[in-house]
PDB file of N, CA and C in Angstrom:
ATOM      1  N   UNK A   1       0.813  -1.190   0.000  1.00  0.00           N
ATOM      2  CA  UNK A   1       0.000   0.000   0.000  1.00  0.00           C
ATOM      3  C   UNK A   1       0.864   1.265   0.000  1.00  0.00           C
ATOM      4  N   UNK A   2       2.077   1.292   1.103  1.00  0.00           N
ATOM      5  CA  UNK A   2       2.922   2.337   0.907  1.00  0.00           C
ATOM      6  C   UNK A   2       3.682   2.922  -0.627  1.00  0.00           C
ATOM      7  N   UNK A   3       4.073   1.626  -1.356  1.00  0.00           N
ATOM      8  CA  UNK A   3       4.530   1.971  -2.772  1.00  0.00           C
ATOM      9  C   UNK A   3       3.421   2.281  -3.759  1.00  0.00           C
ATOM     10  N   UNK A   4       2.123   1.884  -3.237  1.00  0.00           N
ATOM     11  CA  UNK A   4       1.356   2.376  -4.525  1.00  0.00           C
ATOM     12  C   UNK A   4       0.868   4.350  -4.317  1.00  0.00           C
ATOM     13  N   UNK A   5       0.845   4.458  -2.394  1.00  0.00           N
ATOM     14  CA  UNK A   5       0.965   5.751  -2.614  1.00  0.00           C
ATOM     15  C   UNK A   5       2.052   6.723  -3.287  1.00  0.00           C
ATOM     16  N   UNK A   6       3.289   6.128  -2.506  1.00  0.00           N
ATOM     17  CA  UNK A   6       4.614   7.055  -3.352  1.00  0.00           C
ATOM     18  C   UNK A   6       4.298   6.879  -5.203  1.00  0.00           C
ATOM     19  N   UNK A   7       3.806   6.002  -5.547  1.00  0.00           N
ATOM     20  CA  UNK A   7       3.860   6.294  -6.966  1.00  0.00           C
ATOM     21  C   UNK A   7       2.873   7.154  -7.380  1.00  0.00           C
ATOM     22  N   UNK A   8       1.634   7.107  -6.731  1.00  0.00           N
ATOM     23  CA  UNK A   8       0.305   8.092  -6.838  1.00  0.00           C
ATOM     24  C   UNK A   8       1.011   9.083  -6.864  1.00  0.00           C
ATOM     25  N   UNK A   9       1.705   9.466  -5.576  1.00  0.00           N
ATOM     26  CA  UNK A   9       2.219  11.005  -5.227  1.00  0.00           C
ATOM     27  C   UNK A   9       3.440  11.467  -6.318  1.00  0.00           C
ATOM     28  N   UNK A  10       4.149  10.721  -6.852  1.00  0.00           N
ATOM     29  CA  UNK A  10       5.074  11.003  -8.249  1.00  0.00           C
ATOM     30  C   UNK A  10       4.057  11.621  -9.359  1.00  0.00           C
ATOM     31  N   UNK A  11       3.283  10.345  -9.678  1.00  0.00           N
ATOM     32  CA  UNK A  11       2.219  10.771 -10.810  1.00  0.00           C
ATOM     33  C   UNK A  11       1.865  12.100 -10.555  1.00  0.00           C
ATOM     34  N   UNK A  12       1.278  12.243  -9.497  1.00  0.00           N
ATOM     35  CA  UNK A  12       0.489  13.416  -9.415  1.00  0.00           C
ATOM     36  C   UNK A  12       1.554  14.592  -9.678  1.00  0.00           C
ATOM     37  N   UNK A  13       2.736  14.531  -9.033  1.00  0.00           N
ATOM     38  CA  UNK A  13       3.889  15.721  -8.963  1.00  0.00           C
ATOM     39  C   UNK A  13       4.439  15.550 -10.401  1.00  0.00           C
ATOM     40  N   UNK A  14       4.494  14.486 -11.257  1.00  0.00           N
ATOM     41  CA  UNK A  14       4.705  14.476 -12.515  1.00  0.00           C
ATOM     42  C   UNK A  14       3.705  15.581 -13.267  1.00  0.00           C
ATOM     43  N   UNK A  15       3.004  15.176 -13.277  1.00  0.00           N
ATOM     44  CA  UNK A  15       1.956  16.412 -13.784  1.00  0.00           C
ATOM     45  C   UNK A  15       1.711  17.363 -13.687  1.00  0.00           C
ATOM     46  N   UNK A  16       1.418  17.496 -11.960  1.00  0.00           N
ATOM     47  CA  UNK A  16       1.230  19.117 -11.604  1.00  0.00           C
ATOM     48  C   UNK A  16       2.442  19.611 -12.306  1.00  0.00           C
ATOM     49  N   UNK A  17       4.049  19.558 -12.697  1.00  0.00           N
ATOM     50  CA  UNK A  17       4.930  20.026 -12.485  1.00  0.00           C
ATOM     51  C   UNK A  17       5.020  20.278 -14.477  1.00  0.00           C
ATOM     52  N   UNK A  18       3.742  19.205 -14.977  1.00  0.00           N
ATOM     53  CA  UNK A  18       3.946  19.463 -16.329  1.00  0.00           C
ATOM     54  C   UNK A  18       2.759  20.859 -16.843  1.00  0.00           C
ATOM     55  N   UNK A  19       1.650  20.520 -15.643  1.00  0.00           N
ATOM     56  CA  UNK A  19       0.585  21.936 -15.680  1.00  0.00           C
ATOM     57  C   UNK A  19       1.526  23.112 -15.853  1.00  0.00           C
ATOM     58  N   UNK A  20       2.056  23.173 -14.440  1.00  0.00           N
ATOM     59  CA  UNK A  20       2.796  24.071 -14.436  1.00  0.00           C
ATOM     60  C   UNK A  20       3.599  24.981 -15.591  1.00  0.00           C
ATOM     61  N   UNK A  21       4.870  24.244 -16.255  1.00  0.00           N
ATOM     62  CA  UNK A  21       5.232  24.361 -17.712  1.00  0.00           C
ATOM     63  C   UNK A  21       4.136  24.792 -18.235  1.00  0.00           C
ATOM     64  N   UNK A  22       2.831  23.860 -18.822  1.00  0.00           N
ATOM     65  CA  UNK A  22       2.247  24.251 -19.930  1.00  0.00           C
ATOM     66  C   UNK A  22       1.677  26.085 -19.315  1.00  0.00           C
ATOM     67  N   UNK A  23       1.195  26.716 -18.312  1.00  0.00           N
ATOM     68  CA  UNK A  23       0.616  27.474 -17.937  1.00  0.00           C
ATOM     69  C   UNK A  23       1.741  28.351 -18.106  1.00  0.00           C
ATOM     70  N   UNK A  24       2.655  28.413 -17.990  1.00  0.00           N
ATOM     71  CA  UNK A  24       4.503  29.586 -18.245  1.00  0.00           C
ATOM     72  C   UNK A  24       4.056  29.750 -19.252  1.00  0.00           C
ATOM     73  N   UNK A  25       3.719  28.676 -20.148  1.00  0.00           N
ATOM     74  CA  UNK A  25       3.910  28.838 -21.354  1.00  0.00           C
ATOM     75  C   UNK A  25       2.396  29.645 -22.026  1.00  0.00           C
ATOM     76  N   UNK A  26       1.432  28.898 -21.867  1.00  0.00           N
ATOM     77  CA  UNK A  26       0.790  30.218 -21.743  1.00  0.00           C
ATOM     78  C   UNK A  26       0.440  31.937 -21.414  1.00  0.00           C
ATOM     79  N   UNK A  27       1.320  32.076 -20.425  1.00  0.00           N
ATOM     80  CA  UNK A  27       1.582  33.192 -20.086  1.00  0.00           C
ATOM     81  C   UNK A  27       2.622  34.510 -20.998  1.00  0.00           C
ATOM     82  N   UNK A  28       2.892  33.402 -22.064  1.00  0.00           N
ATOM     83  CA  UNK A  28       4.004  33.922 -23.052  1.00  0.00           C
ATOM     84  C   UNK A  28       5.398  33.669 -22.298  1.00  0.00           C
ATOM     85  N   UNK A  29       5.555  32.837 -21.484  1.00  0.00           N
ATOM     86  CA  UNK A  29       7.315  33.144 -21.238  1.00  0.00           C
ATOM     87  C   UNK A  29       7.563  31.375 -21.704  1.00  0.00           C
ATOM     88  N   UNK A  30       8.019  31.195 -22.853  1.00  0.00           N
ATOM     89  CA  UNK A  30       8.014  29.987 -23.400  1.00  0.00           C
ATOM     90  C   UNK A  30       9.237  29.307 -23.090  1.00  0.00           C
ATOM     91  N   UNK A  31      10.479  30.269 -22.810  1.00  0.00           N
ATOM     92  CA  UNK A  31      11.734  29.755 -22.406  1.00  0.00           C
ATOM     93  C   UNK A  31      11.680  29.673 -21.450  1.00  0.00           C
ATOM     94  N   UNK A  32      10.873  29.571 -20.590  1.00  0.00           N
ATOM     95  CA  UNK A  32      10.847  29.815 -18.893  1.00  0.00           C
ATOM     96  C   UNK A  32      10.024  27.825 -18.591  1.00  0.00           C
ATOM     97  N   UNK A  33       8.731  27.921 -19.586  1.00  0.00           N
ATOM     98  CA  UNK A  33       8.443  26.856 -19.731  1.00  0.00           C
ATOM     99  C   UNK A  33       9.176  25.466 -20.157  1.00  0.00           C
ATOM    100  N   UNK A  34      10.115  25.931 -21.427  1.00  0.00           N
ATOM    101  CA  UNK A  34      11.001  25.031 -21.577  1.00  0.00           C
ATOM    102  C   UNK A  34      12.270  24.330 -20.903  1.00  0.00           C
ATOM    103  N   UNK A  35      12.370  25.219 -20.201  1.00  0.00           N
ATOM    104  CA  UNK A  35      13.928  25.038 -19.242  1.00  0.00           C
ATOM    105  C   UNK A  35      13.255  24.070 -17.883  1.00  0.00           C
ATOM    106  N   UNK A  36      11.509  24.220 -17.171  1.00  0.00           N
ATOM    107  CA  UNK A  36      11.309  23.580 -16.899  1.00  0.00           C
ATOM    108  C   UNK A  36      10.869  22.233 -17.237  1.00  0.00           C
ATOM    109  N   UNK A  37      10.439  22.162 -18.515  1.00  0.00           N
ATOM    110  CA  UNK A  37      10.825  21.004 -18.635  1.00  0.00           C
ATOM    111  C   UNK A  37      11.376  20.319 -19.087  1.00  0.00           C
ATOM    112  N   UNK A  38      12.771  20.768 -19.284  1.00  0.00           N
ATOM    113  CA  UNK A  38      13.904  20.594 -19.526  1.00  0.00           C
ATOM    114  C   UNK A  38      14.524  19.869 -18.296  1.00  0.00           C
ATOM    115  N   UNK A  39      14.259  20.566 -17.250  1.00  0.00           N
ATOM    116  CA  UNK A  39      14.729  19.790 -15.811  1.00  0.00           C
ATOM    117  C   UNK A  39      13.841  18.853 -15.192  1.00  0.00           C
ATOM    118  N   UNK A  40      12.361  18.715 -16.255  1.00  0.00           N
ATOM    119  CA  UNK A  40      11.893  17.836 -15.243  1.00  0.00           C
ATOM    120  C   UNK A  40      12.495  16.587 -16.092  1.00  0.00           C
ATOM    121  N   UNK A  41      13.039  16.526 -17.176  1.00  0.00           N
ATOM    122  CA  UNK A  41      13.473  15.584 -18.280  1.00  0.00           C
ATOM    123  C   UNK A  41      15.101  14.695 -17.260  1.00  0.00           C
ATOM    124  N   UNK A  42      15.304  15.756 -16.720  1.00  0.00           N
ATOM    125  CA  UNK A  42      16.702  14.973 -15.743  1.00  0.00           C
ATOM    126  C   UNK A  42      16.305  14.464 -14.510  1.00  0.00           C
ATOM    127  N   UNK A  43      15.437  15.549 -13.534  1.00  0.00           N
ATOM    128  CA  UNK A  43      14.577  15.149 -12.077  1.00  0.00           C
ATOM    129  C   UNK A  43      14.267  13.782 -12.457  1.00  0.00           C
ATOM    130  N   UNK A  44      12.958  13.608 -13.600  1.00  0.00           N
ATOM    131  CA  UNK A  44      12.036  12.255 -13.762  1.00  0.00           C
ATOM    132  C   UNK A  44      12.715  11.073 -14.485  1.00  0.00           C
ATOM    133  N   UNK A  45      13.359  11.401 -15.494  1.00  0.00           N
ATOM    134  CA  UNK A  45      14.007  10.157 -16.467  1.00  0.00           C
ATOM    135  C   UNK A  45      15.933  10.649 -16.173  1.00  0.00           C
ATOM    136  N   UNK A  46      15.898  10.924 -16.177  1.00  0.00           N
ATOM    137  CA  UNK A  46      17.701  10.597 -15.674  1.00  0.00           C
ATOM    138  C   UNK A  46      17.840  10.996 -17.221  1.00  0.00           C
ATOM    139  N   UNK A  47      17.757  11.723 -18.040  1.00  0.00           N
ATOM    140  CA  UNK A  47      18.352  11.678 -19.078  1.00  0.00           C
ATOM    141  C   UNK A  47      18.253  13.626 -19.085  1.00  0.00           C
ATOM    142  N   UNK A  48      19.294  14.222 -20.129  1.00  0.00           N
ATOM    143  CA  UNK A  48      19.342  15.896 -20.539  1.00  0.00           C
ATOM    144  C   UNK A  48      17.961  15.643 -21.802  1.00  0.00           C
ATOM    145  N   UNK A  49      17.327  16.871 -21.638  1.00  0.00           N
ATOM    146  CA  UNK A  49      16.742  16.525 -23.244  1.00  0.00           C
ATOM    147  C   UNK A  49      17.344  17.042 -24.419  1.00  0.00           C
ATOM    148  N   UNK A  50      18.278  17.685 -24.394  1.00  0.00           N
ATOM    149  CA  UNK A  50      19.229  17.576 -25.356  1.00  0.00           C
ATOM    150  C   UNK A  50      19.922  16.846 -25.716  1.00  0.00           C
ATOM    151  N   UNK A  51      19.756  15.480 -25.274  1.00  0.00           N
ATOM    152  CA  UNK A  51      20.872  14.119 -25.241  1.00  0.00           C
ATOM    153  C   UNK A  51      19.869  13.307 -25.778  1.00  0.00           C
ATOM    154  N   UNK A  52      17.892  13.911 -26.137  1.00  0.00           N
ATOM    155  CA  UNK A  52      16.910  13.048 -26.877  1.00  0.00           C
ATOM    156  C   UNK A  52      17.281  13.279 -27.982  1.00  0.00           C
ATOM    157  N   UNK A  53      17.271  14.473 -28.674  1.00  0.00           N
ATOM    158  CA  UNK A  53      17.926  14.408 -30.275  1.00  0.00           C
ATOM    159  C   UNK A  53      18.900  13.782 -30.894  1.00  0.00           C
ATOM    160  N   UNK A  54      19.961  13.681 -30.455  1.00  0.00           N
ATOM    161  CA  UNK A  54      20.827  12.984 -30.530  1.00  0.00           C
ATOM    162  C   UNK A  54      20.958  10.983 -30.949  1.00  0.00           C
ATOM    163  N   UNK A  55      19.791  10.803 -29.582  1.00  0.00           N
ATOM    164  CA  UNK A  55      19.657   9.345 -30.101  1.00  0.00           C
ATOM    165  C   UNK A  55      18.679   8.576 -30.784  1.00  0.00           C
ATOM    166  N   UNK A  56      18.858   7.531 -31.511  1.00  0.00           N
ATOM    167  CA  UNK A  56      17.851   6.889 -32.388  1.00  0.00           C
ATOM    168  C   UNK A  56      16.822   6.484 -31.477  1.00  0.00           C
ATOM    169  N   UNK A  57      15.559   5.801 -32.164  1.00  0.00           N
ATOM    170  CA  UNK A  57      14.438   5.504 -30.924  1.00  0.00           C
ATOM    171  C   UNK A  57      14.722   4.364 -30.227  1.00  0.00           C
ATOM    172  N   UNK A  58      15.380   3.554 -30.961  1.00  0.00           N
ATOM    173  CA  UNK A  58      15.738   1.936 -30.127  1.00  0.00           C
ATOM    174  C   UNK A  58      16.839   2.413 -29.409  1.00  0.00           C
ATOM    175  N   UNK A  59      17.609   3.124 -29.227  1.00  0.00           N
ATOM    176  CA  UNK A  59      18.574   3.493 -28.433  1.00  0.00           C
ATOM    177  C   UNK A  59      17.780   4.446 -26.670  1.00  0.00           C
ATOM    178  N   UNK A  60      16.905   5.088 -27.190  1.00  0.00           N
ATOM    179  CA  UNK A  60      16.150   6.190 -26.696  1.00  0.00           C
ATOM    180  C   UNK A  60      14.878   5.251 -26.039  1.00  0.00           C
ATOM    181  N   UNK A  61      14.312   4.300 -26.044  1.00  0.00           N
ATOM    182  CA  UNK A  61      13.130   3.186 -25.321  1.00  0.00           C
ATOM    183  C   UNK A  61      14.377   2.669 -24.876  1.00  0.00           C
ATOM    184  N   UNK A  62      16.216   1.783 -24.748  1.00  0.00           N
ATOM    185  CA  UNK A  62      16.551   1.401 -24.101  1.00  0.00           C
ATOM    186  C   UNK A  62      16.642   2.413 -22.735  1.00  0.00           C
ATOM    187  N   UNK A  63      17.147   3.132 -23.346  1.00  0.00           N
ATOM    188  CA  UNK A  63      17.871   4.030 -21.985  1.00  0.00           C
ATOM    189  C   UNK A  63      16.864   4.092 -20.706  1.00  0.00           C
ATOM    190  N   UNK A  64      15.597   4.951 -21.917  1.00  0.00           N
ATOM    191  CA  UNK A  64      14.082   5.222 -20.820  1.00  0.00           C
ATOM    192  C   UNK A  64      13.689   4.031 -19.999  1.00  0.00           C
ATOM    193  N   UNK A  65      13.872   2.998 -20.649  1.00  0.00           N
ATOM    194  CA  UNK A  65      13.047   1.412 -19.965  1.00  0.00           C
ATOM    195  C   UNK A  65      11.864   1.586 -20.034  1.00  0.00           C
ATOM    196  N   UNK A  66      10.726   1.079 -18.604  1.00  0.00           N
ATOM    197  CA  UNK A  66       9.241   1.627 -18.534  1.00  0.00           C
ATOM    198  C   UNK A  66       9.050   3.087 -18.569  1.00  0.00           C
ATOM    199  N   UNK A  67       9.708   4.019 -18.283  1.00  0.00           N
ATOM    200  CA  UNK A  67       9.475   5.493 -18.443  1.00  0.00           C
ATOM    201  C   UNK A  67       9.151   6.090 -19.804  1.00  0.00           C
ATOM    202  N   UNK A  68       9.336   5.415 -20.679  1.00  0.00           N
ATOM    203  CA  UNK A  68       8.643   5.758 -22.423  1.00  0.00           C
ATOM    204  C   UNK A  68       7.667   6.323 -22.386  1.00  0.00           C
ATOM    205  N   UNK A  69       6.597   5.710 -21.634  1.00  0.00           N
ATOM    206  CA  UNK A  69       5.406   6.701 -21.334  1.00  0.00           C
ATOM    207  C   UNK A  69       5.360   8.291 -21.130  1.00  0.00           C
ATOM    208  N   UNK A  70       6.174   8.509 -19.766  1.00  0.00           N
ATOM    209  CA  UNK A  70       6.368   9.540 -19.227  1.00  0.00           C
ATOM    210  C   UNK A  70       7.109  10.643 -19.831  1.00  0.00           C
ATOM    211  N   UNK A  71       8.175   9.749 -21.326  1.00  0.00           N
ATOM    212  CA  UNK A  71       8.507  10.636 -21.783  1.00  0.00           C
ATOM    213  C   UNK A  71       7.978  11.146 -22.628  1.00  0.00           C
ATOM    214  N   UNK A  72       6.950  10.162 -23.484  1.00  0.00           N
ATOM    215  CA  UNK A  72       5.841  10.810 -24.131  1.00  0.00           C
ATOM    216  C   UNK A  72       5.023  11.934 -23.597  1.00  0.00           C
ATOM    217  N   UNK A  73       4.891  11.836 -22.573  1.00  0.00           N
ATOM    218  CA  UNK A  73       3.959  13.398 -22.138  1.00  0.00           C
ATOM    219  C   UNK A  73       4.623  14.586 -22.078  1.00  0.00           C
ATOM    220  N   UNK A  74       6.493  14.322 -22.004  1.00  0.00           N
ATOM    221  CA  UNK A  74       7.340  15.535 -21.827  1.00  0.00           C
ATOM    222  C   UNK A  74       7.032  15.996 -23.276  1.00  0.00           C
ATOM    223  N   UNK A  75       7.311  15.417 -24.306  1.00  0.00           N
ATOM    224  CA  UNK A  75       7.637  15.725 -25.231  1.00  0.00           C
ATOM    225  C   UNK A  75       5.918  15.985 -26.034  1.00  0.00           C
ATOM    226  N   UNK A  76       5.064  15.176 -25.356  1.00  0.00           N
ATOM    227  CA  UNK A  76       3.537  16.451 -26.422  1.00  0.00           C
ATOM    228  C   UNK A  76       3.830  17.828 -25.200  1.00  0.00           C
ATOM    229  N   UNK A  77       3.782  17.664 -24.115  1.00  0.00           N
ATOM    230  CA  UNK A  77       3.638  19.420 -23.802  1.00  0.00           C
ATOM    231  C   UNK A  77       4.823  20.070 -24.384  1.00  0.00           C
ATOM    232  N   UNK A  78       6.524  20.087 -24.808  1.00  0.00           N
ATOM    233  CA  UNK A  78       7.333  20.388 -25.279  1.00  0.00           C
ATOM    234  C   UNK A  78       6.940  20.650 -26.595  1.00  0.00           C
ATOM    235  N   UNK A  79       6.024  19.688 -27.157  1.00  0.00           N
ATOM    236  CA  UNK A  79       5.173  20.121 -28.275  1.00  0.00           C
ATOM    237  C   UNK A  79       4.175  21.449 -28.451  1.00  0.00           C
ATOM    238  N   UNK A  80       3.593  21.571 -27.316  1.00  0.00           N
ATOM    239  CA  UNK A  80       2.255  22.185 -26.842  1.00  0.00           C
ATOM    240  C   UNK A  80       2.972  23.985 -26.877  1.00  0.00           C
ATOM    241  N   UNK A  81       4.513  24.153 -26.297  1.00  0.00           N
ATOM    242  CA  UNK A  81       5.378  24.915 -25.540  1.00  0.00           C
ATOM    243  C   UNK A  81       5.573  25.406 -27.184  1.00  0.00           C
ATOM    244  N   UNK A  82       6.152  24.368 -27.828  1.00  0.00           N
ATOM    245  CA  UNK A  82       6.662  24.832 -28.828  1.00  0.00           C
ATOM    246  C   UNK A  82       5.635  25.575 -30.049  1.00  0.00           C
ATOM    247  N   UNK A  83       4.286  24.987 -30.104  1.00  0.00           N
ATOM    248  CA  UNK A  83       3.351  25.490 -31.016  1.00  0.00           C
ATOM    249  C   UNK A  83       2.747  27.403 -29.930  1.00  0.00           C
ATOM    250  N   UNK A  84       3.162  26.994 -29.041  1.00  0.00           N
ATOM    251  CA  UNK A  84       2.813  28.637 -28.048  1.00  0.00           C
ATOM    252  C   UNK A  84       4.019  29.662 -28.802  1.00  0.00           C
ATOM    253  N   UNK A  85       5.202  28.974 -29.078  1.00  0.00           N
ATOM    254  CA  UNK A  85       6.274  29.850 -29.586  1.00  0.00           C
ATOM    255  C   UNK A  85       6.104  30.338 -30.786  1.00  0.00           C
ATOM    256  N   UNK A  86       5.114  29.680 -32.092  1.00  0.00           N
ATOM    257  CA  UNK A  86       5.324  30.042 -33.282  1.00  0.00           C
ATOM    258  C   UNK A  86       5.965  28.599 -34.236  1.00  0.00           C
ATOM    259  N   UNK A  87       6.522  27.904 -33.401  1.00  0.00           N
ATOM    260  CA  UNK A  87       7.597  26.297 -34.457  1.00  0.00           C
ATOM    261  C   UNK A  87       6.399  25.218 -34.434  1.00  0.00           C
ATOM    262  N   UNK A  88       5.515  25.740 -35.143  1.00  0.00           N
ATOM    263  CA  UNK A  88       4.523  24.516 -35.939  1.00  0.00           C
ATOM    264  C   UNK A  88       5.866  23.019 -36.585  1.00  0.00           C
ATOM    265  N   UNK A  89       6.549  23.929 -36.750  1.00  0.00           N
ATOM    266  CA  UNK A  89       7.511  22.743 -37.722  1.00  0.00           C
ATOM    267  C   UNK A  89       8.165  21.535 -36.564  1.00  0.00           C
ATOM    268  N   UNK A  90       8.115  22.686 -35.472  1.00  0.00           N
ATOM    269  CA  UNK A  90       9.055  21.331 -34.587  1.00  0.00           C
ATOM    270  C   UNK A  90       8.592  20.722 -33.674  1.00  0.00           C
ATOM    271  N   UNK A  91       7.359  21.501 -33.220  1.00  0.00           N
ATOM    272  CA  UNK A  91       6.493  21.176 -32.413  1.00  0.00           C
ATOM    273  C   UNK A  91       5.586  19.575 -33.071  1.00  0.00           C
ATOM    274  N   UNK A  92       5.751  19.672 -34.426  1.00  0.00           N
ATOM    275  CA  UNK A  92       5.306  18.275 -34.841  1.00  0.00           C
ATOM    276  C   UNK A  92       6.363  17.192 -35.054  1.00  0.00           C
ATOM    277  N   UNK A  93       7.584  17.619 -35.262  1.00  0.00           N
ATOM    278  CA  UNK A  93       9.066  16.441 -35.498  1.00  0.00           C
ATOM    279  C   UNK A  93       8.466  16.028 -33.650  1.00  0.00           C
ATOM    280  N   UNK A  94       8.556  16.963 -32.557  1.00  0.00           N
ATOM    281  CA  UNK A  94       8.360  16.633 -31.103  1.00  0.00           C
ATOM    282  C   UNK A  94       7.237  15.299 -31.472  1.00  0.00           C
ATOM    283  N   UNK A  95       6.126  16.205 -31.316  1.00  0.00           N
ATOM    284  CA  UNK A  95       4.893  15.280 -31.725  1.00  0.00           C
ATOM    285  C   UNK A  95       5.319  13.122 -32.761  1.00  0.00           C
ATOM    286  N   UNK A  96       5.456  13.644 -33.426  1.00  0.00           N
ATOM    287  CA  UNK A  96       6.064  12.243 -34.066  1.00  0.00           C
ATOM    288  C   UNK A  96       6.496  11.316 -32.991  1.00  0.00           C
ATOM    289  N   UNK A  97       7.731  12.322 -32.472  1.00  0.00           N
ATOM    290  CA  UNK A  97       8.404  11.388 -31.609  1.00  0.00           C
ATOM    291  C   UNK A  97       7.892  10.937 -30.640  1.00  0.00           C
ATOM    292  N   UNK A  98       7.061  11.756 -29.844  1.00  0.00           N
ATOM    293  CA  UNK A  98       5.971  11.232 -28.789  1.00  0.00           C
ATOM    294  C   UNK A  98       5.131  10.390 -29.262  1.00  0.00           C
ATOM    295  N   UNK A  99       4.625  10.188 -30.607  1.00  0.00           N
ATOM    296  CA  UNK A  99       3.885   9.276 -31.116  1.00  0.00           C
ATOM    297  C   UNK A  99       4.499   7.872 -30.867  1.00  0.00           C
ATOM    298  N   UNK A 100       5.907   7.921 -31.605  1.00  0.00           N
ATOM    299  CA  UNK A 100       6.592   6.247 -31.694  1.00  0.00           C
ATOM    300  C   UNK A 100       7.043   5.852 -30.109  1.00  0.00           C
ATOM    301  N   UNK A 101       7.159   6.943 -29.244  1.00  0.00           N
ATOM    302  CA  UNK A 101       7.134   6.282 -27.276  1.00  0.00           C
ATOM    303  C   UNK A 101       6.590   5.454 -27.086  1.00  0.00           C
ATOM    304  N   UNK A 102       4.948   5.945 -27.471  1.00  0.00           N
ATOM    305  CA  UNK A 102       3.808   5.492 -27.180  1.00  0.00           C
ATOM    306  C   UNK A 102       3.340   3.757 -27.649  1.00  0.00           C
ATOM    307  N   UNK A 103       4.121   3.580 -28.453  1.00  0.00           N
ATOM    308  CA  UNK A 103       3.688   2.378 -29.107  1.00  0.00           C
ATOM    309  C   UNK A 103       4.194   1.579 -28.602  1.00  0.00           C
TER     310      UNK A 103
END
């Protein structure tokens, strides 16, 4: 019972912490949004997200393990962040990639 709360209480702080981001980003400060979740990309998955471009997807599901999920949600709001900025273009390469997590 104790581990299914600590994971409730992650989930939940996973999110609130992705609200958060998306609402910066609403506010117009989009680099303010990104840098957070930029750090929640190291806090939650142990990885830089500048170290996601870089690798192929079978390289990128090893590293993550079960967290693929979680990184799928970084990367649609990083999506979400990025279509607030004006980069329709990259905000969908993001998108894609959150697509093939998911599968």
């Amino acid at each position: 019972m104790q581990k299914q709360d600590y994971l409730e209480r992650l989930i939940a702080q996973f999110a609130e912490a992705i609200g958060r981001a998306l609402g910066i980003a609403k506010s117009g400060q989009t680099s303010e949004a990104q840098a957070e979740l930029d750090a929640l990309w190291t806090r939650s998955l142990g990885l830089r997200r500048s170290d996601v471009d870089r690798l192929d997807l079978s390289t990128l599901r090893a590293l993550l393990g079960g967290k693929h999920k979680a990184a799928a949600m970084l990367l649609d709001a990083e999506a979400d962040v990025r279509e607030s900025a004006g980069d329709a273009a990259t905000a969908s390469r993001i998108r894609a990639l959150a697509g093939a997590l998911k599968v």
